[in-house]
C-alpha atoms as a PDB file:
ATOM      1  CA  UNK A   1     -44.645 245.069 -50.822  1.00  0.00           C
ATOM      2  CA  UNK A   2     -45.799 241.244 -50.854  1.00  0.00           C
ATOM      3  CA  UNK A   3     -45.897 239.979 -53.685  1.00  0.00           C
ATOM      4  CA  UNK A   4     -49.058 239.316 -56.091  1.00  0.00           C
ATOM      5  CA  UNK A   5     -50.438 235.610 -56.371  1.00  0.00           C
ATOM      6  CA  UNK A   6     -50.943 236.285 -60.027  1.00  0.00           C
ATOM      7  CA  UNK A   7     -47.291 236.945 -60.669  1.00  0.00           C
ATOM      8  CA  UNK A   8     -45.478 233.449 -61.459  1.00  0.00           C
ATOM      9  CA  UNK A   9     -43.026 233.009 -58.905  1.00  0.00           C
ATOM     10  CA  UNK A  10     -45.364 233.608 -56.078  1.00  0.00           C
ATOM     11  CA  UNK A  11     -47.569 230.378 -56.480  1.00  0.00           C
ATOM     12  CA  UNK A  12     -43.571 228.362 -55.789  1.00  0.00           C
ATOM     13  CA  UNK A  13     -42.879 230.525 -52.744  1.00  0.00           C
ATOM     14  CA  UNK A  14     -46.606 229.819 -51.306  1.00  0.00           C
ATOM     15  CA  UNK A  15     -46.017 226.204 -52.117  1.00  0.00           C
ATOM     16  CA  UNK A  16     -42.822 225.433 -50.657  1.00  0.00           C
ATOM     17  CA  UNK A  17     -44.008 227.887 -47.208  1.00  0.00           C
ATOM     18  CA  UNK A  18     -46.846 225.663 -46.818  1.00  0.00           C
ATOM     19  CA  UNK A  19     -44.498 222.544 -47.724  1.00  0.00           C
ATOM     20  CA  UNK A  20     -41.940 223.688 -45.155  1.00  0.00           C
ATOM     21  CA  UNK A  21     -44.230 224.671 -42.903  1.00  0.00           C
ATOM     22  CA  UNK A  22     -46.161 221.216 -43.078  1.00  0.00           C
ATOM     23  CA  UNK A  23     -42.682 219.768 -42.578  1.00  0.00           C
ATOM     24  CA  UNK A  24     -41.644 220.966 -39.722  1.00  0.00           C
ATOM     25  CA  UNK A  25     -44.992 220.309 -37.960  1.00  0.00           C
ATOM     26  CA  UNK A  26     -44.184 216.252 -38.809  1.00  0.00           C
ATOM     27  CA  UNK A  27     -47.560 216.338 -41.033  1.00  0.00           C
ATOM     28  CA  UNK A  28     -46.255 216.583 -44.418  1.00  0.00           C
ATOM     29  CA  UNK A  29     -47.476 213.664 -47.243  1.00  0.00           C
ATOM     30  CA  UNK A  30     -49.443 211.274 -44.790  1.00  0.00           C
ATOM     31  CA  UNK A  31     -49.836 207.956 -47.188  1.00  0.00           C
ATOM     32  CA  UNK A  32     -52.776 207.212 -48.472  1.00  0.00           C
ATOM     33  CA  UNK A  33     -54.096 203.931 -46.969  1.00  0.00           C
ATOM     34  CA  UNK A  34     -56.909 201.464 -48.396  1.00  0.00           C
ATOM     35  CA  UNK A  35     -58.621 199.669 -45.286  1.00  0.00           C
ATOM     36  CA  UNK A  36     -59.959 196.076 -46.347  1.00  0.00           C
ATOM     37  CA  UNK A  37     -60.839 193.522 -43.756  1.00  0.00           C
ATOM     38  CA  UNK A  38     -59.431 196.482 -40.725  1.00  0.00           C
ATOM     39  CA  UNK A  39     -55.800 195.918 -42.191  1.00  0.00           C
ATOM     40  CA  UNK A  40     -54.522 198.986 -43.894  1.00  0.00           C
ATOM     41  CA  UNK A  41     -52.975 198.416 -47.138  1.00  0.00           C
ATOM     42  CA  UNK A  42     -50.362 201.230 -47.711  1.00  0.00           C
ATOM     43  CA  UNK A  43     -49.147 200.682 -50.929  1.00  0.00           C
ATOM     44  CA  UNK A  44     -49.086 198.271 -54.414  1.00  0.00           C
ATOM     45  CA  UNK A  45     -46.290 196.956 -53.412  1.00  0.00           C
ATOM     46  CA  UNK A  46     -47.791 195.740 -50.057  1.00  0.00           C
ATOM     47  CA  UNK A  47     -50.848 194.415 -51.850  1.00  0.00           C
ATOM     48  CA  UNK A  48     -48.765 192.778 -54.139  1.00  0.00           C
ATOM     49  CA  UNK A  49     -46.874 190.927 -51.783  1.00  0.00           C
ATOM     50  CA  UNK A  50     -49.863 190.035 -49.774  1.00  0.00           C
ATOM     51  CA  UNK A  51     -51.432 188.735 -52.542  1.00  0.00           C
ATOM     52  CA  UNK A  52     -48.201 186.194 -53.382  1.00  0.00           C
ATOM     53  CA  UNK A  53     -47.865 185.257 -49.772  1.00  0.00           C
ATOM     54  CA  UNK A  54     -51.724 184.226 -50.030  1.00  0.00           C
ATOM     55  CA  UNK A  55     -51.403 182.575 -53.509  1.00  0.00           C
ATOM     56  CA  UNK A  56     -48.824 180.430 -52.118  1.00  0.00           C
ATOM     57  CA  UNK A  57     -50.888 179.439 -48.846  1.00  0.00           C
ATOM     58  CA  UNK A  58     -53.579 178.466 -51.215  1.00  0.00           C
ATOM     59  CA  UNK A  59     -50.541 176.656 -53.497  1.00  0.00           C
ATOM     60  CA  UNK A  60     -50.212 174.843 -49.983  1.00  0.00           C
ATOM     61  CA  UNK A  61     -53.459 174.152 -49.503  1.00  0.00           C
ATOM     62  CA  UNK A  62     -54.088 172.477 -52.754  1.00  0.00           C
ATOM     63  CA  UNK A  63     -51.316 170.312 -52.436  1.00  0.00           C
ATOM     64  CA  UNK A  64     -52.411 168.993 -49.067  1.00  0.00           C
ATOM     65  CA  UNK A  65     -56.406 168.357 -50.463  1.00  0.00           C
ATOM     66  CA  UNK A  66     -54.353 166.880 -53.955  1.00  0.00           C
ATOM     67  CA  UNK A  67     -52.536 164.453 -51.044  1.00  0.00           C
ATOM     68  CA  UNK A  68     -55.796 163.882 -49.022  1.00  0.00           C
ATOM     69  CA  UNK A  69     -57.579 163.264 -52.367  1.00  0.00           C
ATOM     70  CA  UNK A  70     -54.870 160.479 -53.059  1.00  0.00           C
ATOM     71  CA  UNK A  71     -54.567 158.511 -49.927  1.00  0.00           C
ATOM     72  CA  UNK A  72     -58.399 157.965 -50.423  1.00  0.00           C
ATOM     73  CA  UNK A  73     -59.047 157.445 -54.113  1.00  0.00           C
ATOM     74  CA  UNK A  74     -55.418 156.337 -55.392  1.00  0.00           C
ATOM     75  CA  UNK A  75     -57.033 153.158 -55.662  1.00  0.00           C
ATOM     76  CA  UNK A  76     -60.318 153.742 -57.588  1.00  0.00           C
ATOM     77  CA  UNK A  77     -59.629 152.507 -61.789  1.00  0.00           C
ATOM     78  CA  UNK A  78     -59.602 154.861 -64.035  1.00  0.00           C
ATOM     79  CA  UNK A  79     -59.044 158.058 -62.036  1.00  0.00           C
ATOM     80  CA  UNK A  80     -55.273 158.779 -63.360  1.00  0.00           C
ATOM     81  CA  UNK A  81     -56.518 158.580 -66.931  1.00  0.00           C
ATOM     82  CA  UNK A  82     -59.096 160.951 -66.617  1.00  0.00           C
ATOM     83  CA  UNK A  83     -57.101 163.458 -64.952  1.00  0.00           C
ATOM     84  CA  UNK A  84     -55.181 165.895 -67.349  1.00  0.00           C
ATOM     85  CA  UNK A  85     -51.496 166.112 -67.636  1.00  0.00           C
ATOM     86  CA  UNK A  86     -51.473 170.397 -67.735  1.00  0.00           C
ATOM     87  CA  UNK A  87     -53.253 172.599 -65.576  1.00  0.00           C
ATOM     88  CA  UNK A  88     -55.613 174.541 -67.233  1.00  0.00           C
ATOM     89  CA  UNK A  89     -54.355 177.848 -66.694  1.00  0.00           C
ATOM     90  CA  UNK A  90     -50.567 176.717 -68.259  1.00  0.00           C
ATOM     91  CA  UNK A  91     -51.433 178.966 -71.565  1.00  0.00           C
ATOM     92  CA  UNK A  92     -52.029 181.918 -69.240  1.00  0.00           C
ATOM     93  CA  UNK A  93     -49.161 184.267 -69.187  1.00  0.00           C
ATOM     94  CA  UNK A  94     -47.775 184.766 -65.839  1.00  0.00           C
ATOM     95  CA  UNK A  95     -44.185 185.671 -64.533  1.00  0.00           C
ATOM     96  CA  UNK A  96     -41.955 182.802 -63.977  1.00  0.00           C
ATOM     97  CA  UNK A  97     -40.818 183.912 -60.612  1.00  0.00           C
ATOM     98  CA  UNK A  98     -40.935 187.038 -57.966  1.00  0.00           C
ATOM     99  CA  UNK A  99     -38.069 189.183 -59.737  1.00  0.00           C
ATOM    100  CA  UNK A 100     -39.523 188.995 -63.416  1.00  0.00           C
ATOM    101  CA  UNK A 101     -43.171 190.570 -61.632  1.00  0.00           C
ATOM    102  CA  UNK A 102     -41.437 193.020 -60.399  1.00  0.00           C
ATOM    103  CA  UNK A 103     -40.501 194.524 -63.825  1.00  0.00           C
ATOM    104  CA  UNK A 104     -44.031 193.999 -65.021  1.00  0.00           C
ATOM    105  CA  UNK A 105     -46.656 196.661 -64.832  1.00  0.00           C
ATOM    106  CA  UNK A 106     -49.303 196.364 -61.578  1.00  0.00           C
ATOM    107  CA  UNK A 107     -52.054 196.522 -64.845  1.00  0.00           C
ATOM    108  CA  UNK A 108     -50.574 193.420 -66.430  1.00  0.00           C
ATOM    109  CA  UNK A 109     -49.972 191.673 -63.161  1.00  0.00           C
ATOM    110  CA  UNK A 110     -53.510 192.240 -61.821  1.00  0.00           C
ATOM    111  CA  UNK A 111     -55.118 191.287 -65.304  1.00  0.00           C
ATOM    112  CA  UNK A 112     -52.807 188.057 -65.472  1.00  0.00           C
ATOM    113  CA  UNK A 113     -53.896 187.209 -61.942  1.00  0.00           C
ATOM    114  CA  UNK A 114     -57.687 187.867 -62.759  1.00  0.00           C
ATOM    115  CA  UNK A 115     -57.490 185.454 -65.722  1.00  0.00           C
ATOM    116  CA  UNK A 116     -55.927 182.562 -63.908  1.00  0.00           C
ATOM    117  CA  UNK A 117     -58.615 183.370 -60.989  1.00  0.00           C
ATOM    118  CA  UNK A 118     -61.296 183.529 -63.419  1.00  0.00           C
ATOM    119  CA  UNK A 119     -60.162 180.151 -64.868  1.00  0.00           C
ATOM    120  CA  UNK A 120     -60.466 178.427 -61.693  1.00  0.00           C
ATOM    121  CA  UNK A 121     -64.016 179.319 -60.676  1.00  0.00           C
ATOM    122  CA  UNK A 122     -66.032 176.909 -62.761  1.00  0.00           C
ATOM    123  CA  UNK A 123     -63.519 174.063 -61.699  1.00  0.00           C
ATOM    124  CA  UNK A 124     -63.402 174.888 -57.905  1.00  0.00           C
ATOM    125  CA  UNK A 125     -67.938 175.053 -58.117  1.00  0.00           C
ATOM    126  CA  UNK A 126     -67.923 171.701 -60.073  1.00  0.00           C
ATOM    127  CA  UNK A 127     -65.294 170.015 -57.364  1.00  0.00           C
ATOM    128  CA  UNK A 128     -67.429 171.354 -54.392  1.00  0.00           C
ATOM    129  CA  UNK A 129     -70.687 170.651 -55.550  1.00  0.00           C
ATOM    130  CA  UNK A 130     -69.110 166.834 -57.131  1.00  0.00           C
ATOM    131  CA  UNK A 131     -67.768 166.156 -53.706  1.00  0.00           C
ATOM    132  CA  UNK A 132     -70.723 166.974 -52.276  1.00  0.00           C
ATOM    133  CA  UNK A 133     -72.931 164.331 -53.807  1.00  0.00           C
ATOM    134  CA  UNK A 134     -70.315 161.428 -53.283  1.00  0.00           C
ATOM    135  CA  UNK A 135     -70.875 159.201 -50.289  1.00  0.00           C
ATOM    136  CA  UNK A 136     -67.999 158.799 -48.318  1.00  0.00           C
ATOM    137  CA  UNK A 137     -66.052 161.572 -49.123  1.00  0.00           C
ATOM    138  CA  UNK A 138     -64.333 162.464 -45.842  1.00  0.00           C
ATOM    139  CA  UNK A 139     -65.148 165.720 -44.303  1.00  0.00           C
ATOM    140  CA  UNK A 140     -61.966 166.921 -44.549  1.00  0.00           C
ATOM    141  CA  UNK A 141     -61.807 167.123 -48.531  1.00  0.00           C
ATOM    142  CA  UNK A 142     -64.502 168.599 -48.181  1.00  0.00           C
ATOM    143  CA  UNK A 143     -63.622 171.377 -46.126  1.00  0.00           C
ATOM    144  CA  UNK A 144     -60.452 171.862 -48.008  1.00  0.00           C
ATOM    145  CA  UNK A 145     -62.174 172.492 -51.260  1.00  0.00           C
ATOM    146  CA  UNK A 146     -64.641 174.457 -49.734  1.00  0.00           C
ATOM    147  CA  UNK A 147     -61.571 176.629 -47.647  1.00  0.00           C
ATOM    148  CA  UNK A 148     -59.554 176.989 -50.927  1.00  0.00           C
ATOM    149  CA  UNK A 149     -62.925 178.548 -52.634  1.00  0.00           C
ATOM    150  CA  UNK A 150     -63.492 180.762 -50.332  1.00  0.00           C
ATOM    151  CA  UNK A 151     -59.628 182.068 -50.133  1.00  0.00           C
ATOM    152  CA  UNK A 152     -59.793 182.208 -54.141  1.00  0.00           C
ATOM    153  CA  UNK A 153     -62.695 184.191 -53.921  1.00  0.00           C
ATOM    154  CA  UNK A 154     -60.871 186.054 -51.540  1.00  0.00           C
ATOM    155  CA  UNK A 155     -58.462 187.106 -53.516  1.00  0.00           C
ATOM    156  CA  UNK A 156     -60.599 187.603 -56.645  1.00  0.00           C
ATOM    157  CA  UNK A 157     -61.944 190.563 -54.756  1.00  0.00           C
ATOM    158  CA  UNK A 158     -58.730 191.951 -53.704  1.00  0.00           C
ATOM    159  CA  UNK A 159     -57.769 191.714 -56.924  1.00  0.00           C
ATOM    160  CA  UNK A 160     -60.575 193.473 -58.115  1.00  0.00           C
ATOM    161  CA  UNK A 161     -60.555 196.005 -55.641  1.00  0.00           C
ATOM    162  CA  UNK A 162     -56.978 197.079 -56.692  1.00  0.00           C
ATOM    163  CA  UNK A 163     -57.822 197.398 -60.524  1.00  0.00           C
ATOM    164  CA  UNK A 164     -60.714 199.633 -59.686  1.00  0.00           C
ATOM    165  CA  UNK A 165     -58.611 201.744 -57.642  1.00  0.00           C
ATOM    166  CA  UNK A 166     -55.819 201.600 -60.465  1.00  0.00           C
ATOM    167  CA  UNK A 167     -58.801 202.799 -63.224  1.00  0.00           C
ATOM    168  CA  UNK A 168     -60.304 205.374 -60.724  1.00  0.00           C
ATOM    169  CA  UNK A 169     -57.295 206.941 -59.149  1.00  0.00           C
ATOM    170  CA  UNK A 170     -54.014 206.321 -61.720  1.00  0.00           C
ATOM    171  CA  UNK A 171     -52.091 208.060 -59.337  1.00  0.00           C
ATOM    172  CA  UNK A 172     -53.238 207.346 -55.590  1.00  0.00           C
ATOM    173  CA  UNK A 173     -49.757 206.807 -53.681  1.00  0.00           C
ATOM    174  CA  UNK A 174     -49.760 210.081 -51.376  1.00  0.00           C
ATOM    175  CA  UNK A 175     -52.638 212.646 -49.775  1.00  0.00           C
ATOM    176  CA  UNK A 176     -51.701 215.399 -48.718  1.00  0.00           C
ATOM    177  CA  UNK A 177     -52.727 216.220 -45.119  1.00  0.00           C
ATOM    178  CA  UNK A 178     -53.479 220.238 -44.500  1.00  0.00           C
ATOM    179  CA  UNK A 179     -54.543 221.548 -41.312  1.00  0.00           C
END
């Protein structure tokens, strides 16, 4: 006699038939992927990283506008004192380096990285639309403050995108795949 689905044991046995026999077929726990942009993201972790690797190209790119910037205003009075000695986002807490995020929760990580992202939007529209009015600004600062916008923006949505998947879907890691 087969055994009842009501009786206790018999739920385990159908589960780890189907789980064996989803196994062997090579089908068993496809991961769950999150297209954005047609790249697939496959995990957190991936996210994660992509995110650093494009906070640091932006880090790059800032540093290269800062230079611009310099070579063509160094010059004008005034400017240094008028700049401020902090950045603005200093008082925001953030992990000093890659190994101290990784023993920080995604939550706190993605909120930390929305605050500093939030803190730069007023001061990224002010420099664009300040650059814009000034004659003889070369194109190139310009562009560059314009390009690091858009890649902030960028990000802001990414970042986004992962907390509403975080609030929606606490545990989103693996589907399940069934013929």
């Amino acid at each position: 006699m087969l055994p009842s689905l009501i009786q206790p044991c018999s739920w385990i046995l159908l589960l780890l038939l189907v789980n064996s026999s989803l196994l062997w077929k090579n089908v068993a726990s496809l991961p769950m992927c999150a297209m954005r942009n047609d790249r697939c993201f496959m995990f957190f972790e991936d996210t994660f990283e992509l995110a650093g690797s494009l906070s640091h190209n932006i880090s790059i790119e800032v540093s290269e506008l800062f230079t611009e910037f310099e070579k063509h205003y160094s010059n004008v009075p005034g400017l240094r004192d008028k700049s401020p000695m902090r950045c603005h986002t200093s008082f925001l807490p953030t992990p000093e380096n890659k190994e101290q995020a990784r023993h920080i929760r995604y939550e706190a990580l993605l909120k930390s990285g929305d605050m500093i992202l939030d803190a730069w939007e007023n001061p990224l529209d002010y420099l664009v639309s300040e650059l814009s009015t000034i004659k003889n600004v070369p194109d190139i600062i310009i562009s560059k403050a314009t390009d690091i916008k858009k890649k902030i923006n960028a990000v802001q949505n990414g970042v986004n995108a992962l907390m509403s998947t975080m609030v929606s879907s606490p545990i989103c890691v693996f589907s399940l795949f069934f013929l």
